[in-house]
Protein backbone atom coordinates (compact mmCIF):
# COMPACT_ATOMS: atom_id res chain seq x y z
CA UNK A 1 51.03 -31.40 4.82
CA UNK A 2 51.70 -29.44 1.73
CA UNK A 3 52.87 -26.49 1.72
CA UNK A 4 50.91 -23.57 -0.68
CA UNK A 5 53.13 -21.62 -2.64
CA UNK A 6 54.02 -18.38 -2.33
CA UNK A 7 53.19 -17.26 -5.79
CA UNK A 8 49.86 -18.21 -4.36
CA UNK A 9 49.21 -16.57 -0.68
CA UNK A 10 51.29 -13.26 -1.46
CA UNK A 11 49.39 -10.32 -2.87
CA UNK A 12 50.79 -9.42 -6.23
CA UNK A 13 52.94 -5.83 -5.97
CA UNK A 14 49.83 -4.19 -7.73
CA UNK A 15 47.38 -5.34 -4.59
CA UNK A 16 50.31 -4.82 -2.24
CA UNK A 17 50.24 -0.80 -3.39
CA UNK A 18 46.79 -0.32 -3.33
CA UNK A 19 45.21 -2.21 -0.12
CA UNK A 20 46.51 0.44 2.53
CA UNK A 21 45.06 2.74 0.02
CA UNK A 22 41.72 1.10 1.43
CA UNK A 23 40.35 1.43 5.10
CA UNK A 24 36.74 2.17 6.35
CA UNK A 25 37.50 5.75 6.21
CA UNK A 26 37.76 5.11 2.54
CA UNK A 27 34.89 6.91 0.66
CA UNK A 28 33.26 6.00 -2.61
CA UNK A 29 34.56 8.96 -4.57
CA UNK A 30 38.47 8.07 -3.52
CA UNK A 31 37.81 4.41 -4.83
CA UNK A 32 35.89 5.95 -7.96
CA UNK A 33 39.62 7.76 -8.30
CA UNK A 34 41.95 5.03 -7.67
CA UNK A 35 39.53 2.92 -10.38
CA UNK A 36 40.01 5.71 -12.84
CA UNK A 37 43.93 5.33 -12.68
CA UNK A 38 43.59 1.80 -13.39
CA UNK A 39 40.64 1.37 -15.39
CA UNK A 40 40.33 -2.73 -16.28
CA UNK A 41 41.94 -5.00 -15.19
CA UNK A 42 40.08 -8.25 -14.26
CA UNK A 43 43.47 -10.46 -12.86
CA UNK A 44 43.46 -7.62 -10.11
CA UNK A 45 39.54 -7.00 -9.61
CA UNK A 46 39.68 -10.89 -8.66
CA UNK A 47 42.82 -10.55 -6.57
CA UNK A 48 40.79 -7.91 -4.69
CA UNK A 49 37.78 -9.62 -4.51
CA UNK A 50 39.73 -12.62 -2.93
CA UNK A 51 40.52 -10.72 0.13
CA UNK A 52 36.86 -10.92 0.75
CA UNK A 53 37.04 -7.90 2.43
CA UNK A 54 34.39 -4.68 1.64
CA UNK A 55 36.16 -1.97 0.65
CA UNK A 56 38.48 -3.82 -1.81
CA UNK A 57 35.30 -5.55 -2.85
CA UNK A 58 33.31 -2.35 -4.06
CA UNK A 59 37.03 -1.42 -6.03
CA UNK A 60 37.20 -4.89 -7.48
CA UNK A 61 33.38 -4.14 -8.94
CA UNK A 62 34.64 -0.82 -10.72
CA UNK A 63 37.39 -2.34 -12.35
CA UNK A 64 35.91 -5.68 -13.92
CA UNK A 65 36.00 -6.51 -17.37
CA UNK A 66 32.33 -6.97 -18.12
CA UNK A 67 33.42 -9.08 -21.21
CA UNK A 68 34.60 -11.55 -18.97
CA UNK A 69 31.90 -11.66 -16.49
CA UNK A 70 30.01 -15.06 -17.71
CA UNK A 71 27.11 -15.55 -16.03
CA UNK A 72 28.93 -18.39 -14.18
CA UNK A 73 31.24 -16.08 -13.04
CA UNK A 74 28.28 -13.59 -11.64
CA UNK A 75 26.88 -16.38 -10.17
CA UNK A 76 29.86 -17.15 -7.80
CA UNK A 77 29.94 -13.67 -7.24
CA UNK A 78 26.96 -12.82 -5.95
CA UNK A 79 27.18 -16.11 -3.82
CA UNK A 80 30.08 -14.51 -2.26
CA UNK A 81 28.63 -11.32 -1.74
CA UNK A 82 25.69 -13.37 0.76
CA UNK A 83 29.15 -14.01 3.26
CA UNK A 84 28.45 -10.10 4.33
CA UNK A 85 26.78 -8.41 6.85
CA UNK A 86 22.84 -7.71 5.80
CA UNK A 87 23.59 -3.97 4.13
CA UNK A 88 27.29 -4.97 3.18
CA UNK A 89 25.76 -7.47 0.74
CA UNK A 90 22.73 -5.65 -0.20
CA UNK A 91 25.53 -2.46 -1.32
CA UNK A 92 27.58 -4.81 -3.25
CA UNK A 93 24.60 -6.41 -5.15
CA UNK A 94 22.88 -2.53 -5.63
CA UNK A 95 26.99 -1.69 -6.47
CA UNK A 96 27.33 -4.41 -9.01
CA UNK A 97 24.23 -3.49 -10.44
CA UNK A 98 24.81 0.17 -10.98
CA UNK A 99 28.37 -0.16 -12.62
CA UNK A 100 28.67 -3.75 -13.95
CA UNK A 101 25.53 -5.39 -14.94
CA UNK A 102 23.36 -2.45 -16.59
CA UNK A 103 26.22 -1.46 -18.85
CA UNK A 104 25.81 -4.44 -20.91
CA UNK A 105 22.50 -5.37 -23.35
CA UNK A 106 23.50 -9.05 -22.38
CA UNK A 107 23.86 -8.45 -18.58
CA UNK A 108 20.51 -6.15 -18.76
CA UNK A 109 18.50 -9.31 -19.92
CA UNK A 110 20.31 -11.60 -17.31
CA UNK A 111 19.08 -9.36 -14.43
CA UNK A 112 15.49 -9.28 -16.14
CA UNK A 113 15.48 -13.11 -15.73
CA UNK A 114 16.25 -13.17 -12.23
CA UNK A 115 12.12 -12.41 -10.89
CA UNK A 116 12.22 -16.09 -9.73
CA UNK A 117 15.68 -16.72 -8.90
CA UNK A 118 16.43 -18.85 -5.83
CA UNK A 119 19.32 -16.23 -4.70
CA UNK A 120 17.41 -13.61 -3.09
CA UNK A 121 19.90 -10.91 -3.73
CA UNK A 122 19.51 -11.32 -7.40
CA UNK A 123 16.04 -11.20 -7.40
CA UNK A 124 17.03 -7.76 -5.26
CA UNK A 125 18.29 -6.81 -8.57
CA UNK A 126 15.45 -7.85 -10.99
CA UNK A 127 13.39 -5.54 -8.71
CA UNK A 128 16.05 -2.85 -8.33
CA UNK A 129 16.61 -2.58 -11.78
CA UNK A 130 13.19 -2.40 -12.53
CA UNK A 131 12.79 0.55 -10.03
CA UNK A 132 15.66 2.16 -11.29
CA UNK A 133 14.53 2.27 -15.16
CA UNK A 134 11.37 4.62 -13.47
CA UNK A 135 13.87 6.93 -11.00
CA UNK A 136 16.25 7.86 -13.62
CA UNK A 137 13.18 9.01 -16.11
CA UNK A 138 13.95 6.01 -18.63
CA UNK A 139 11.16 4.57 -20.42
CA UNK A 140 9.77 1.22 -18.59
CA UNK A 141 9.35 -1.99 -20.30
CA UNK A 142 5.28 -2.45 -21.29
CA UNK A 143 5.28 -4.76 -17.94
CA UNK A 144 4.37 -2.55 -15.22
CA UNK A 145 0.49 -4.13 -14.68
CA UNK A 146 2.57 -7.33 -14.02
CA UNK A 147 4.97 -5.73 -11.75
CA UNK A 148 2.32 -4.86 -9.83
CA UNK A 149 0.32 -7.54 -9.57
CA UNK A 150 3.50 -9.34 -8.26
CA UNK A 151 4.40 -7.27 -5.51
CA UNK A 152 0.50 -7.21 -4.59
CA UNK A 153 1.27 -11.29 -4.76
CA UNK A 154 4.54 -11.77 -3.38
CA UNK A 155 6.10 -8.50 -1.20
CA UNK A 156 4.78 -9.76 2.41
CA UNK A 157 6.62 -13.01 2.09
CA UNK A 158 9.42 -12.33 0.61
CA UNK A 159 13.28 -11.72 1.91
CA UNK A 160 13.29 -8.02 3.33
CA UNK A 161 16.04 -7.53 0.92
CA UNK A 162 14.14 -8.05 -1.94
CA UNK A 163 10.83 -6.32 0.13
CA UNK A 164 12.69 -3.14 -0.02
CA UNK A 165 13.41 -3.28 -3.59
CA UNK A 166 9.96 -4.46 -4.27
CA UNK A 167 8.67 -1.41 -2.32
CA UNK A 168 11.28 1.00 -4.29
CA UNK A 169 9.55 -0.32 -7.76
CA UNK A 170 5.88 0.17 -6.33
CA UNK A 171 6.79 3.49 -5.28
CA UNK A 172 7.98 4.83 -8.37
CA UNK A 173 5.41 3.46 -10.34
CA UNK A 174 2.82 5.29 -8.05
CA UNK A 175 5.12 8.56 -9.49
CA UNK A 176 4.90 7.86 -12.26
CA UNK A 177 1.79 5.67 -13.22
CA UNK A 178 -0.97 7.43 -12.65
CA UNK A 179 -3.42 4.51 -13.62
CA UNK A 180 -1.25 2.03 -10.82
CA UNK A 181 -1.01 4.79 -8.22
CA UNK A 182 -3.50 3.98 -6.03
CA UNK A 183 -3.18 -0.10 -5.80
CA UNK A 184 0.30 0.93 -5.11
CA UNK A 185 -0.63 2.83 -2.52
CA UNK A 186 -2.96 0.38 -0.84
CA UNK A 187 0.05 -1.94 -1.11
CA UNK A 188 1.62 0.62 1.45
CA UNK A 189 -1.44 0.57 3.43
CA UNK A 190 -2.10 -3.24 3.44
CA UNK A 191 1.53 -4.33 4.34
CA UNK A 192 2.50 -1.36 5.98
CA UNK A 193 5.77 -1.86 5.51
CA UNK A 194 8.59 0.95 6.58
CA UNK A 195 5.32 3.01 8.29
CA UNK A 196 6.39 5.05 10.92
CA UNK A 197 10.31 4.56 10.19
CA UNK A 198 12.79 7.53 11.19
CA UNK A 199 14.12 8.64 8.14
CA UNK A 200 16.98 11.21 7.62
CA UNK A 201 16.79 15.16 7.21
CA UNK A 202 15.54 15.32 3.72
CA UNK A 203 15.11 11.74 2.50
CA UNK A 204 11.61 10.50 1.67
CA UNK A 205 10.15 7.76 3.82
CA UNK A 206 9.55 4.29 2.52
CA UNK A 207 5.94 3.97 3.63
CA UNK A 208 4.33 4.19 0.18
CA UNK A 209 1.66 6.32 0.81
CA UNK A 210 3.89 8.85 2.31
CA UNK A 211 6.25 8.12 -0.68
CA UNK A 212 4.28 8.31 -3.20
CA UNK A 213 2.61 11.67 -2.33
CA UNK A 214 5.69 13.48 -1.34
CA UNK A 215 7.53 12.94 -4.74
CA UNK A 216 4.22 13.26 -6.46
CA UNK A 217 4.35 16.80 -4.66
CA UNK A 218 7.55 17.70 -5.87
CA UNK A 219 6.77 16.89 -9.50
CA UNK A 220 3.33 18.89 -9.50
């Protein structure tokens, strides 16, 4: 048997420094921090990502090189991401989103190709992405009609990963969209998805109709 060597098991001095940095006590702003002091460097983002641990995961996202994130390369990434537990995987994908892939005019029109992907946590991000454009006040592609139509089409079969995303878009376009609010609310209705679900002290509940008219509410 062949021995590996060393150059190849043992965590470069770099990694070696920063993974007791990293526990499950570790919050988001204190890897934010420890990003900041590095900044990019994609040798160690894929040293970290190797670990296939979490934590060291979500650093390895905020200090890729998005000039050297080929499609390929996203690709085996988000394969690796399905190895997780349900909401570990569906944070790294919604992570990777957020501070890789919509940084880039490239990446952007990758995501917007992934409606019919076979992974279903990149279709998670077609529909994230989608929702997100509407949250953050940014003008919306002219594509919302079809957006609809497809989650009237599609949501109830779908992957509940990519349900919830699904949901997220219909909900903000019933903000939003005056002239789609109430099919998007009868999508709530129909599926009734996430009705009756405890939600925290000052969130707003999935359940479209409930979603819809609360942030409607606020914005009145």
């Amino acid at each position: 048997m062949v021995k590996k060597k060393e150059s190849e098991t043992k965590p470069s001095l770099t990694a070696e420094n920063i993974l007791p940095q990293i526990n499950k006590k570790t919050k988001l702003g204190d890897l934010r921090k420890i990003a900041k002091e590095i900044k990019r460097d994609q040798e160690l983002a894929m040293e970290l990502w190797s670990t296939e641990n979490y934590m060291p995961r979500l650093l390895a996202i905020l200090i890729m090189d998005k000039k050297l994130l080929s499609e390929d390369v996203i690709d085996k990434l988000v394969q690796d991401m399905q190895m997780h537990p349900y909401d570990e995987r569906n944070y790294l994908m919604d992570w990777f989103m957020a501070n890789q892939l919509t940084k880039d005019k490239k990446k952007i029109a990758l995501m917007e190709s992934w409606e019919d992907s076979s992974s279903p946590l990149q279709r998670r991000a077609f529909w994230y992405y989608q929702a997100r454009l509407r949250w953050t006040g940014q003008t919306p592609p002219d594509n919302t009609a079809d957006l609809v139509a497809a989650i009237e089409t599609n949501i109830s079969q779908e992957e509940p990963e990519v349900q919830w995303a699904m949901n997220f878009t219909a909900g903000w376009i019933g903000v939003y969209d005056e002239e789609n609010r109430a099919r998007c609310i009868e999508i709530g209705e129909k599926t009734g998805l996430y009705k009756g679900d405890h939600v925290s002290k000052g969130c707003t509940p999935n359940y479209l109709p409930e979603f819809i008219t609360i942030e409607v509410n606020k914005r009145a």
